[in-house]
C-alpha atoms as a PDB file:
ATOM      1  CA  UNK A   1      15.744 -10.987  16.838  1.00  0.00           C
ATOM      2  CA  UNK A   2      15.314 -12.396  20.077  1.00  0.00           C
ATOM      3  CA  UNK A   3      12.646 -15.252  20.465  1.00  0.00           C
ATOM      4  CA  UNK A   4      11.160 -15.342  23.579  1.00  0.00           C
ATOM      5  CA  UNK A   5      10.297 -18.787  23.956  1.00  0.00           C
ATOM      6  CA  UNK A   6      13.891 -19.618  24.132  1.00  0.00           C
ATOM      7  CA  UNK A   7      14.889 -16.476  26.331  1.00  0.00           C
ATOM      8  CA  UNK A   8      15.846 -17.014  30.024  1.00  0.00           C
ATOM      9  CA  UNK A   9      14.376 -13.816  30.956  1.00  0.00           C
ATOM     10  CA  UNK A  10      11.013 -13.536  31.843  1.00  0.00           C
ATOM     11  CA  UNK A  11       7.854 -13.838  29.666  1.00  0.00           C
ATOM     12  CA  UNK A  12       6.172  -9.631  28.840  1.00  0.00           C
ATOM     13  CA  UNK A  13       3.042 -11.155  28.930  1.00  0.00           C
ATOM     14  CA  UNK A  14       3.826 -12.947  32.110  1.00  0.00           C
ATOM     15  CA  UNK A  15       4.611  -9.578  34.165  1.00  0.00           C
ATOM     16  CA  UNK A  16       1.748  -7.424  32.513  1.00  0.00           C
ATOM     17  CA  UNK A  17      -0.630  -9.954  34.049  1.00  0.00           C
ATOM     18  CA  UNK A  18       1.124  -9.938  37.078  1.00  0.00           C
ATOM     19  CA  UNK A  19       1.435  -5.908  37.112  1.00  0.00           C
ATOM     20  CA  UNK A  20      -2.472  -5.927  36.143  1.00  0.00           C
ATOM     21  CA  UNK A  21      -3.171  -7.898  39.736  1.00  0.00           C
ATOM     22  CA  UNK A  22      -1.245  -6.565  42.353  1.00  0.00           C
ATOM     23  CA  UNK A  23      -2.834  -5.662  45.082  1.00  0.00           C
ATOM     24  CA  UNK A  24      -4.648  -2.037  44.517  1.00  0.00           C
ATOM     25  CA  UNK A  25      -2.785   0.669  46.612  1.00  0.00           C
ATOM     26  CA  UNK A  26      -2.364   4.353  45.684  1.00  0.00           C
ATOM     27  CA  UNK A  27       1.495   3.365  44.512  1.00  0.00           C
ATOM     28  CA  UNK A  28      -0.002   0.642  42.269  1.00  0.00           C
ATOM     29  CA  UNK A  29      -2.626   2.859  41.312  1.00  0.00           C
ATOM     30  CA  UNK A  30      -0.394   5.593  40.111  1.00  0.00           C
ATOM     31  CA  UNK A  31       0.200   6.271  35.992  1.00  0.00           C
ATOM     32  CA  UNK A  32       3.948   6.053  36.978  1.00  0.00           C
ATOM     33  CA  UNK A  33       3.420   2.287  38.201  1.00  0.00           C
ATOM     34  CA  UNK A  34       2.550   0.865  34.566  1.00  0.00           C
ATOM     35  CA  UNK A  35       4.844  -0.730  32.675  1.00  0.00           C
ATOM     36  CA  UNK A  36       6.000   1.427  30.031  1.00  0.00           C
ATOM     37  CA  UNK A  37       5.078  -1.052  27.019  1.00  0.00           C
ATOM     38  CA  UNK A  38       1.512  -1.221  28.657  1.00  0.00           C
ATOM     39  CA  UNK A  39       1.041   2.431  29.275  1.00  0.00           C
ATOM     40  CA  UNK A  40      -1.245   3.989  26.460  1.00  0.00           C
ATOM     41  CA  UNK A  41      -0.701   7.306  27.663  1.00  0.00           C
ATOM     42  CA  UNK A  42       2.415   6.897  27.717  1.00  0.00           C
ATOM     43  CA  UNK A  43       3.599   5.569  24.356  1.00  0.00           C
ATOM     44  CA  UNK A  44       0.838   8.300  22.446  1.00  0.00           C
ATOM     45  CA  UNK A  45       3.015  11.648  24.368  1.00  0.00           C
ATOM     46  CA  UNK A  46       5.195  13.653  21.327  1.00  0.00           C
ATOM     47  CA  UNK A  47       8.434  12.240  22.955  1.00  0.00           C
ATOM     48  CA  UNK A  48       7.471   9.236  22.104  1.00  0.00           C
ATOM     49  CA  UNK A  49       7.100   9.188  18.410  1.00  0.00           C
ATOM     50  CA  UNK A  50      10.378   8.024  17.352  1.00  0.00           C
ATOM     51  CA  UNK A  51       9.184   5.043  19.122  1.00  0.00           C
ATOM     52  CA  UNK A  52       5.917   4.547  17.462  1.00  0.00           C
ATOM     53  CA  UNK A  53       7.498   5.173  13.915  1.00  0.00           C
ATOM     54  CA  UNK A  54       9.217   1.937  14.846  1.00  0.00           C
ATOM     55  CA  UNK A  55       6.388   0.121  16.364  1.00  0.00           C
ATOM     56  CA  UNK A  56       4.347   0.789  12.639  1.00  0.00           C
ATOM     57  CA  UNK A  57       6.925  -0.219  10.905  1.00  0.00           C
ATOM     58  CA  UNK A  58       7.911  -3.344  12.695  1.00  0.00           C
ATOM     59  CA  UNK A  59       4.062  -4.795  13.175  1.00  0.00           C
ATOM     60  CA  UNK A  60       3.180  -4.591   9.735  1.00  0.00           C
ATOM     61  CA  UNK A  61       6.244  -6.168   8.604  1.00  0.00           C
ATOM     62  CA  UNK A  62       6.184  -9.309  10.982  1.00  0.00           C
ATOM     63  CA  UNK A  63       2.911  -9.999  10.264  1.00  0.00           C
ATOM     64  CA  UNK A  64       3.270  -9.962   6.490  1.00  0.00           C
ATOM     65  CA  UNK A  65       6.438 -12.196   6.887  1.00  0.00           C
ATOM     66  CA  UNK A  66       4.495 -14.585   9.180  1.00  0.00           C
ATOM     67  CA  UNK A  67       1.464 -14.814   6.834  1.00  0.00           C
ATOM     68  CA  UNK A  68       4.266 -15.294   4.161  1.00  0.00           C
ATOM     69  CA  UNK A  69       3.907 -12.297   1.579  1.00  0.00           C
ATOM     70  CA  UNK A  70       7.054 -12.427  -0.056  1.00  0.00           C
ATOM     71  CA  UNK A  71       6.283  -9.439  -2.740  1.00  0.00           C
ATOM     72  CA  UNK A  72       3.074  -7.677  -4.134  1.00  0.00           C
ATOM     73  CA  UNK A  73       1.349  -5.868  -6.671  1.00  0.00           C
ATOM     74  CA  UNK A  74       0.495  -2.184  -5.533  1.00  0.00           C
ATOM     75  CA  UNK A  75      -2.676  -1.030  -6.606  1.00  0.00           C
ATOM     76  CA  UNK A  76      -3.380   2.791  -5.933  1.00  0.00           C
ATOM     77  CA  UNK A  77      -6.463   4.613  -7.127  1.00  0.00           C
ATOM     78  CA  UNK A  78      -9.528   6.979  -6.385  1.00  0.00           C
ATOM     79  CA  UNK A  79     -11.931   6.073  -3.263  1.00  0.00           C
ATOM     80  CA  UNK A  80     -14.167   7.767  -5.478  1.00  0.00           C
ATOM     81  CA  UNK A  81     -14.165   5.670  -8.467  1.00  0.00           C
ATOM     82  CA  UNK A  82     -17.620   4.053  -8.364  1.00  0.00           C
ATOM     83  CA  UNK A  83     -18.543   0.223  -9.515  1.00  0.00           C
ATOM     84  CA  UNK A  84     -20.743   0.280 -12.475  1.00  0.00           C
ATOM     85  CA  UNK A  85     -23.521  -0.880 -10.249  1.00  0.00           C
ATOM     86  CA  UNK A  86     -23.195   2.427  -8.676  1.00  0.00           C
ATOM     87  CA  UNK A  87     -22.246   5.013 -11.126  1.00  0.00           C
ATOM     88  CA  UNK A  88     -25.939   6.281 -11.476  1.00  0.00           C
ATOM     89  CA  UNK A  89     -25.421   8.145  -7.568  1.00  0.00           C
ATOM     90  CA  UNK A  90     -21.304   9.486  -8.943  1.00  0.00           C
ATOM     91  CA  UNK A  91     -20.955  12.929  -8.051  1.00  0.00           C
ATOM     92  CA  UNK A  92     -19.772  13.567 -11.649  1.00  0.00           C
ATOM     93  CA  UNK A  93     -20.854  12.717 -15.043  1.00  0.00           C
ATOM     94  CA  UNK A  94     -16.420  12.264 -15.354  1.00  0.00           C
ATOM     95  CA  UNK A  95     -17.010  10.234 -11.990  1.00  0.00           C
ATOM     96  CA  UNK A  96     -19.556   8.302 -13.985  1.00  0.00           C
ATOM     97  CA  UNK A  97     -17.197   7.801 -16.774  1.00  0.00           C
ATOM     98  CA  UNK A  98     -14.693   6.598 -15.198  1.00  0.00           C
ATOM     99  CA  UNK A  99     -16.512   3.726 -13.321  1.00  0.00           C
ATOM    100  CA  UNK A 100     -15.363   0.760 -15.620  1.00  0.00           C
ATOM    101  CA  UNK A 101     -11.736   0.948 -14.092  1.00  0.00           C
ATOM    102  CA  UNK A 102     -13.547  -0.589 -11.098  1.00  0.00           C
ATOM    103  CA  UNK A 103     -13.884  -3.559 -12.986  1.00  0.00           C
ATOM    104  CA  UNK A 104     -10.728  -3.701 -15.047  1.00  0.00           C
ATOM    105  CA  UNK A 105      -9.458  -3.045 -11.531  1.00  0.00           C
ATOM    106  CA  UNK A 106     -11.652  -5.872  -9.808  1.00  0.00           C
ATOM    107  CA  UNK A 107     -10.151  -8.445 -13.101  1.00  0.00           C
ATOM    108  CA  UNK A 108      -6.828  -7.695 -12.931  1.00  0.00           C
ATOM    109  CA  UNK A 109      -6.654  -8.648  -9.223  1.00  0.00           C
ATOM    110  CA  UNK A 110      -8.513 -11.343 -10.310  1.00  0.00           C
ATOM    111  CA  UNK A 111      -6.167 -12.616 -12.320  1.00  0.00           C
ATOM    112  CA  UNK A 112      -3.134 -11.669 -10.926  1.00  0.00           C
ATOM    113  CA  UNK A 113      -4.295 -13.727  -7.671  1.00  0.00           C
ATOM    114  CA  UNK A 114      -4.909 -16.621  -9.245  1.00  0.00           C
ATOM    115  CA  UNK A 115      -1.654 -16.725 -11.023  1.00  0.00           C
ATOM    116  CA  UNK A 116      -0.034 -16.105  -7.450  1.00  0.00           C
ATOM    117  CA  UNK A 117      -2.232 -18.626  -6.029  1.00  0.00           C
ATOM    118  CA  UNK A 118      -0.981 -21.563  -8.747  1.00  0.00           C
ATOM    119  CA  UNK A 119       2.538 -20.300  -7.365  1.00  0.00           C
ATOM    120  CA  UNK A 120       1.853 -20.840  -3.998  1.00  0.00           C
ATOM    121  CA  UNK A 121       0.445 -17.475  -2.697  1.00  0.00           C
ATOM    122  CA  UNK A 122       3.222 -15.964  -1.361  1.00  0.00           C
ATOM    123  CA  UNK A 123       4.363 -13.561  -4.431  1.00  0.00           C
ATOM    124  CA  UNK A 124       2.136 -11.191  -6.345  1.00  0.00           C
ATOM    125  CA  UNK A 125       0.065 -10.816  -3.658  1.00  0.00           C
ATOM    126  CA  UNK A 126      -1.940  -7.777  -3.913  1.00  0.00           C
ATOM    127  CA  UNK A 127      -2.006  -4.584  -1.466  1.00  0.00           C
ATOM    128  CA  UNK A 128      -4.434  -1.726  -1.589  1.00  0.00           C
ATOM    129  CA  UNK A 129      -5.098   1.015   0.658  1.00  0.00           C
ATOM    130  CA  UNK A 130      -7.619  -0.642   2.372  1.00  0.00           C
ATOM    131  CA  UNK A 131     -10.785   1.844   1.256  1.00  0.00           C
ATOM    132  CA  UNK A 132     -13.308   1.896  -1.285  1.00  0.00           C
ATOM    133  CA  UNK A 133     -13.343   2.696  -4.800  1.00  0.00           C
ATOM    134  CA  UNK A 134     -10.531   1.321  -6.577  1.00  0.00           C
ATOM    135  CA  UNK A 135      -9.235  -0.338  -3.251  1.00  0.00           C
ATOM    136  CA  UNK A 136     -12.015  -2.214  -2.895  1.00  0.00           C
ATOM    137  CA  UNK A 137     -12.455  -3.490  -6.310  1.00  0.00           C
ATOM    138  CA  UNK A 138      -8.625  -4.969  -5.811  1.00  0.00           C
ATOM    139  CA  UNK A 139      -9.414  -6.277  -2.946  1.00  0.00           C
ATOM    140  CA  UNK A 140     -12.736  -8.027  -4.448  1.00  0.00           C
ATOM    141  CA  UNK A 141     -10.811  -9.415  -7.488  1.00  0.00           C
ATOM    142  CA  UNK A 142      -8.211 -11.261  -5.108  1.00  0.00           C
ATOM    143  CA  UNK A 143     -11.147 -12.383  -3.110  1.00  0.00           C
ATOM    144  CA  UNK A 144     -12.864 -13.467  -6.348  1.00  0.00           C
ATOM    145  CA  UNK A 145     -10.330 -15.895  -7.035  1.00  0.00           C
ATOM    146  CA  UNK A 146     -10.370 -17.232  -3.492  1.00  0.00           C
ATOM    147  CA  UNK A 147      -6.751 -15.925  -2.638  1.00  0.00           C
ATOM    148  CA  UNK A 148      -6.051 -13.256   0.346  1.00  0.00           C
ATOM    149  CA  UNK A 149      -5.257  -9.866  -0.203  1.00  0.00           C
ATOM    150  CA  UNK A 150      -3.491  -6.763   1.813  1.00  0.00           C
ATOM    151  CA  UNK A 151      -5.355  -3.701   2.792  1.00  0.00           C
ATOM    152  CA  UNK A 152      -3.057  -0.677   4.476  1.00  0.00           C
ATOM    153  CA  UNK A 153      -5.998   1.424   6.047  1.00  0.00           C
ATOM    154  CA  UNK A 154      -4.934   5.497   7.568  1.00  0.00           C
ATOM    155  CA  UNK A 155      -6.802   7.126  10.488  1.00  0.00           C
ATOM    156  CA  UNK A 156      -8.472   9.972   8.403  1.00  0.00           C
ATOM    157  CA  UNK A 157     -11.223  12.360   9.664  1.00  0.00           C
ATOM    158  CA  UNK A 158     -13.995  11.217   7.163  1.00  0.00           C
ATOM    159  CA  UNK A 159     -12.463   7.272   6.832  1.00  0.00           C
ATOM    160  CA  UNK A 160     -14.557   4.410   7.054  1.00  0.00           C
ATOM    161  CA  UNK A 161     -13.728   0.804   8.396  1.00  0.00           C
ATOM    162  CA  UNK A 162     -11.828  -0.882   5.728  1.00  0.00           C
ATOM    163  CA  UNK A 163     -13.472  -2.989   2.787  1.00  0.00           C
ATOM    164  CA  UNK A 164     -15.112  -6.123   3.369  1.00  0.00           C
ATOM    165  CA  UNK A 165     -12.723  -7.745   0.877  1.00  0.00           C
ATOM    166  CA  UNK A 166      -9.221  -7.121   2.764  1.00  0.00           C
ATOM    167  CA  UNK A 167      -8.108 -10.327   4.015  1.00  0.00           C
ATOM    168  CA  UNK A 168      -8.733  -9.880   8.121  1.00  0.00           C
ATOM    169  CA  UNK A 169      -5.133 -10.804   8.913  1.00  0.00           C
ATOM    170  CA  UNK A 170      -3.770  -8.824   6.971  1.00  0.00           C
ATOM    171  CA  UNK A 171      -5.683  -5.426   7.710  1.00  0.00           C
ATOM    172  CA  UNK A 172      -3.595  -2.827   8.384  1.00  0.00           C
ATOM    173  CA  UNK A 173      -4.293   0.674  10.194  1.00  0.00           C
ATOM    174  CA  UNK A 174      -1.857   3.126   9.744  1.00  0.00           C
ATOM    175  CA  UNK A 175      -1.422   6.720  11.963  1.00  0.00           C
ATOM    176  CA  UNK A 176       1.900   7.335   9.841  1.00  0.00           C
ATOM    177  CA  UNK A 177       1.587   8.163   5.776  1.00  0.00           C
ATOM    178  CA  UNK A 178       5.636   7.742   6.118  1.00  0.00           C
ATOM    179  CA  UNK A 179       5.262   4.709   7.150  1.00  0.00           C
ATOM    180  CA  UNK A 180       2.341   3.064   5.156  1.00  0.00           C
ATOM    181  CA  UNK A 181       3.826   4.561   1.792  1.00  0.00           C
ATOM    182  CA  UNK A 182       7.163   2.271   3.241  1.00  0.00           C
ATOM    183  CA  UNK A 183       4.794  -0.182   3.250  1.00  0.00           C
ATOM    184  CA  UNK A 184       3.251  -0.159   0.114  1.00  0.00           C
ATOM    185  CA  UNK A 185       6.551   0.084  -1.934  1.00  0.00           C
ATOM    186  CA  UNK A 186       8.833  -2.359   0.135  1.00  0.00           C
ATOM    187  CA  UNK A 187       7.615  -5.796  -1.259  1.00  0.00           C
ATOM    188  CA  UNK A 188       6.625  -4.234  -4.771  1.00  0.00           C
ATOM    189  CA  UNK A 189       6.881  -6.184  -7.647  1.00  0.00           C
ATOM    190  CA  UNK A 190       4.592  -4.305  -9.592  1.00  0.00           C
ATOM    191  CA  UNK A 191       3.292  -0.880  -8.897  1.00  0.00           C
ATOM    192  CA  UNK A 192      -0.551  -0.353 -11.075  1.00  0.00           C
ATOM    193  CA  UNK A 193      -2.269   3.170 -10.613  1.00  0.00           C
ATOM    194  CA  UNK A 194      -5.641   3.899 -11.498  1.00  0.00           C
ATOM    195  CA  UNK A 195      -7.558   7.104 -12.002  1.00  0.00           C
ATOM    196  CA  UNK A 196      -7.372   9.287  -8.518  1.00  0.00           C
ATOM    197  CA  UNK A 197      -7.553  12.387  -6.880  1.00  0.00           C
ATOM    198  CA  UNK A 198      -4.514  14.113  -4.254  1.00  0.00           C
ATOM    199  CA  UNK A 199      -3.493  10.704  -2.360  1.00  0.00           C
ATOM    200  CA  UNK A 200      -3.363   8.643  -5.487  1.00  0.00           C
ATOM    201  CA  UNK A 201      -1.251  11.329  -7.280  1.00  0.00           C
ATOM    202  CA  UNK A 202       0.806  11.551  -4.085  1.00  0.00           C
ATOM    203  CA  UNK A 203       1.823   7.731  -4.081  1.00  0.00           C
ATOM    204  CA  UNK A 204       2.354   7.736  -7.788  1.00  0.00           C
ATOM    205  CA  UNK A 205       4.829  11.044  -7.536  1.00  0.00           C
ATOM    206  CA  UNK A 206       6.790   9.401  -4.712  1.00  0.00           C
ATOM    207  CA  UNK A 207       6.981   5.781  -6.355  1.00  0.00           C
ATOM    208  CA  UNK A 208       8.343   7.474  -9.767  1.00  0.00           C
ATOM    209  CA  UNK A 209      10.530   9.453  -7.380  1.00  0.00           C
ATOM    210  CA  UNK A 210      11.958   6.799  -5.687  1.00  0.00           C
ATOM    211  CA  UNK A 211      12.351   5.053  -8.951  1.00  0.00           C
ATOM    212  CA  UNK A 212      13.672   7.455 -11.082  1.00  0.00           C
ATOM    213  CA  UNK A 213      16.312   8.495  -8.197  1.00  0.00           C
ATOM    214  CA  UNK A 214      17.617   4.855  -8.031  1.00  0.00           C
ATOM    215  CA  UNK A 215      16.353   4.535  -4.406  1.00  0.00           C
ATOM    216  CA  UNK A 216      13.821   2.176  -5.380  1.00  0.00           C
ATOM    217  CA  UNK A 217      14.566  -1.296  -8.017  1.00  0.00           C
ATOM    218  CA  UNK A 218      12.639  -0.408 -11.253  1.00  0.00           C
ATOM    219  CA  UNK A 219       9.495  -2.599 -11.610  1.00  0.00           C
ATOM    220  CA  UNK A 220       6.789  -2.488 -13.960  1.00  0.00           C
ATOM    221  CA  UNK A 221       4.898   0.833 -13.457  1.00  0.00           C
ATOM    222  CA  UNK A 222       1.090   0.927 -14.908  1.00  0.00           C
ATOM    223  CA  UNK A 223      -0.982   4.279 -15.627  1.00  0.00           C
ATOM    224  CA  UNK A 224      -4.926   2.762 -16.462  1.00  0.00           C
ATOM    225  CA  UNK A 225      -6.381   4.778 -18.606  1.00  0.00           C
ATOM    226  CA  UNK A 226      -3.788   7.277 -20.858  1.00  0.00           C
ATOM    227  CA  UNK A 227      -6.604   9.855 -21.585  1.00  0.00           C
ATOM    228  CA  UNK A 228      -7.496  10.891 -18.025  1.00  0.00           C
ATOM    229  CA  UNK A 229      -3.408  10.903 -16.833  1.00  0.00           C
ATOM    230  CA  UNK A 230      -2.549  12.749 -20.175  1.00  0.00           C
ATOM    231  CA  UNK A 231      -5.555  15.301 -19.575  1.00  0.00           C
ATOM    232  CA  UNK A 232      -4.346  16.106 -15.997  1.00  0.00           C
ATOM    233  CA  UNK A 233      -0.699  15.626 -16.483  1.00  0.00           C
ATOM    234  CA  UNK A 234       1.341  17.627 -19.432  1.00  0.00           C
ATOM    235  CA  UNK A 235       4.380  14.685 -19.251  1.00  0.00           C
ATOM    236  CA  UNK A 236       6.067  15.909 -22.434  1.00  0.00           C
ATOM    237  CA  UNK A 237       5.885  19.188 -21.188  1.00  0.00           C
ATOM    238  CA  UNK A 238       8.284  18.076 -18.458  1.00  0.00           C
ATOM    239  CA  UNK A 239      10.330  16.586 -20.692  1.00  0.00           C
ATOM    240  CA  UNK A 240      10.725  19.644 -22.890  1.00  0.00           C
ATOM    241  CA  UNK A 241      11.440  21.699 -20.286  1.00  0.00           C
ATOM    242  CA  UNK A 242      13.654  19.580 -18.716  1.00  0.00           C
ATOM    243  CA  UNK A 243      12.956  19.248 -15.329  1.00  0.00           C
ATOM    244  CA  UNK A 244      12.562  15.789 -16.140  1.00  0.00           C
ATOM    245  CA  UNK A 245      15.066  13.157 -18.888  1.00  0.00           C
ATOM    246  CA  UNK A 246      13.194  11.866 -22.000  1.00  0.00           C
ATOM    247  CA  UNK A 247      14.304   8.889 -20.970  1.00  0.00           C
ATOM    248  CA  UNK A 248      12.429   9.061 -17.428  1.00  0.00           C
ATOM    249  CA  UNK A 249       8.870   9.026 -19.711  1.00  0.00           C
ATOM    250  CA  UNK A 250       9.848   5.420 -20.034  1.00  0.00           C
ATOM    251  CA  UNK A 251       9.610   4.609 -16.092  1.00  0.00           C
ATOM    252  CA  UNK A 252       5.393   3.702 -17.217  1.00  0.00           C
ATOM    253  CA  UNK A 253       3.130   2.206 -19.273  1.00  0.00           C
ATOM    254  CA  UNK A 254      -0.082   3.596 -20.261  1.00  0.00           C
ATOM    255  CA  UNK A 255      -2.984   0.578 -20.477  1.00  0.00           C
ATOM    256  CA  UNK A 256      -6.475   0.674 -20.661  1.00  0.00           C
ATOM    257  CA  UNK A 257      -7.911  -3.221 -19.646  1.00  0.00           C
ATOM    258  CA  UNK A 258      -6.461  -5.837 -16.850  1.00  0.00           C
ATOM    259  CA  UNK A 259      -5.173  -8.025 -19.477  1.00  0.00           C
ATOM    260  CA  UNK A 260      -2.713  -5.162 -21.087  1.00  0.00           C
ATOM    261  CA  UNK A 261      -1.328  -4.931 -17.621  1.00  0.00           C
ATOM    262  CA  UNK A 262      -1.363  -8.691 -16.848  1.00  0.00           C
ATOM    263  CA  UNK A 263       1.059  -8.655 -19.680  1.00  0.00           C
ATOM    264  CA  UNK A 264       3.389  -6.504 -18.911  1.00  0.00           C
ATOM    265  CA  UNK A 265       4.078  -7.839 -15.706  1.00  0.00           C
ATOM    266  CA  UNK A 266       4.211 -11.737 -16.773  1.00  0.00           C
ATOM    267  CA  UNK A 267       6.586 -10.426 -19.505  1.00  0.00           C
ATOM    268  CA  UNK A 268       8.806  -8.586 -17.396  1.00  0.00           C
ATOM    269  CA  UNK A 269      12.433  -7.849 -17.484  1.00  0.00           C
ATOM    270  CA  UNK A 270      14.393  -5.738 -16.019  1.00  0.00           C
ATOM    271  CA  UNK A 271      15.910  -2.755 -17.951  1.00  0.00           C
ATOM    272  CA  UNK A 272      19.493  -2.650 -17.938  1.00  0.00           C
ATOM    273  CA  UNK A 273      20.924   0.225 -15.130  1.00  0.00           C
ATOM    274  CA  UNK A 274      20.690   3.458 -16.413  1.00  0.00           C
ATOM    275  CA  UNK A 275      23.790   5.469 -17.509  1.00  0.00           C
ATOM    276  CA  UNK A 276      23.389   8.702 -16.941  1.00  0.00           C
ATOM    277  CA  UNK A 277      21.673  10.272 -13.897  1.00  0.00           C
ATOM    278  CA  UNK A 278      18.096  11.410 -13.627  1.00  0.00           C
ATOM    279  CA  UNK A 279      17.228  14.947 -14.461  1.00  0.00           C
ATOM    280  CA  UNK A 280      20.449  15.532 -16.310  1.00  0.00           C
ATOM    281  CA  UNK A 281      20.276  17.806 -18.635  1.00  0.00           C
ATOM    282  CA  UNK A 282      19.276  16.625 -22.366  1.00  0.00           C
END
């Protein structure tokens, strides 16, 4: 990558202040005149998507390597998922029920940071998706323990500014789910998923996916709380049928409380590569 303080051509910032105060004519004036980096219009037409792929891609990931995140913990979950405080105004009595993963949520990011932080901050690091719910406690927890913390925010119809916990410089806003899943996954060292509705059973689907298809290095994969994923999800039922291996029910681990996961992941190793290939028949 080219630095520019060391390039002998000159300075993009220099010539968009220079373009910005030419003298005003109807040439200068004209759409066609702006510099193509510095033309909104221009980099938001359908051609240019390819481009802005890139450009989401690329910002994100130079300002996580400048801020030093060198891996993270992933925490999906429900926007929905109220804190204790607040389960009294859930929109369901399950809702309700469900409300102490907030905490175990909010005390395993708590802990997890402060491991990371006695390590220097740069691994373990966590990342939510930026929202509220089980994003937010996350993001708490790390801020609890006076570490930083990653939030990777989408432009949704009904989304509200991200949660007051994210660590400002590294608050993301996404346009691309491609791209923020890429994200999420590609400094993974852990992957945790709490209870959730469509999105969180999207990014779990795609991780074990990825995972299970060898396109993604097997880390430690968390499901909080085994009733509600067994209640919504018939896994052996997979497996018996086999559209999935026996062997792929071992890609998680069912936990109920931040310290069950906390263990898992300090007592890590890898499992040794897998011999036969995924789906196979049994």
């Amino acid at each position: 990558m080219i630095d520019d303080r060391h390039s002998r051509f000159t300075d993009a910032h220099a010539d968009k202040s220079r373009a910005e105060h030419v003298p005003q004519t109807p040439q200068s004036a004209s759409p066609a005149y702006r510099l193509a980096f510095a033309d909104d219009e221009f980099l938001i037409r359908d051609e240019l998507r390819p481009v802005r792929l890139q450009l989401e891609l690329l910002k994100a990931e130079l300002m996580l390597n400048e801020n030093g995140i060198d891996s993270t913990i992933v925490m999906f979950g429900g926007a929905r998922i109220p804190s204790p405080a607040d389960k009294d105004n859930a929109r369901t009595q399950t809702l309700a029920d469900l409300s102490h993963f907030y905490e175990e949520a909010r005390s395993f990011a708590r802990v997890m940071t402060e491991q990371s932080k006695a390590k220097g901050g740069r691994d373990n690091v966590i990342v939510t998706g930026g929202g509220p719910g089980v994003m937010e406690a996350g993001n708490r927890g790390a801020a609890d323990a006076g570490g930083h913390s990653v939030g990777l925010s989408i432009v949704l119809p009904h989304e509200q500014a991200p949660n007051g916990y994210v660590t400002p410089e590294l608050s993301f806003n996404f346009h691309y789910f491609a791209i923020r899943k890429m994200h999420f996954l590609m400094r993974a060292a852990a992957i945790c998923v709490f209870p959730g509705g469509f999105g969180t059973l999207d990014e779990m689907f795609e991780s074990l996916t990825l995972i299970q298809t060898g396109r993604m290095q097997r880390v430690p994969f968390i499901l909080f709380g085994r009733a509600f994923w067994e209640k919504i999800i018939n896994w052996e039922a997979l497996a018996d049928a086999g559209t999935i291996s026996d062997q792929d029910l071992d890609l998680f681990r069912f936990v109920e409380t931040a310290e069950e996961a906390a263990e898992i992941i300090n007592n890590w190793s890898p499992a040794p590569a897998r011999d036969t290939l995924p789906g196979r028949e049994r």
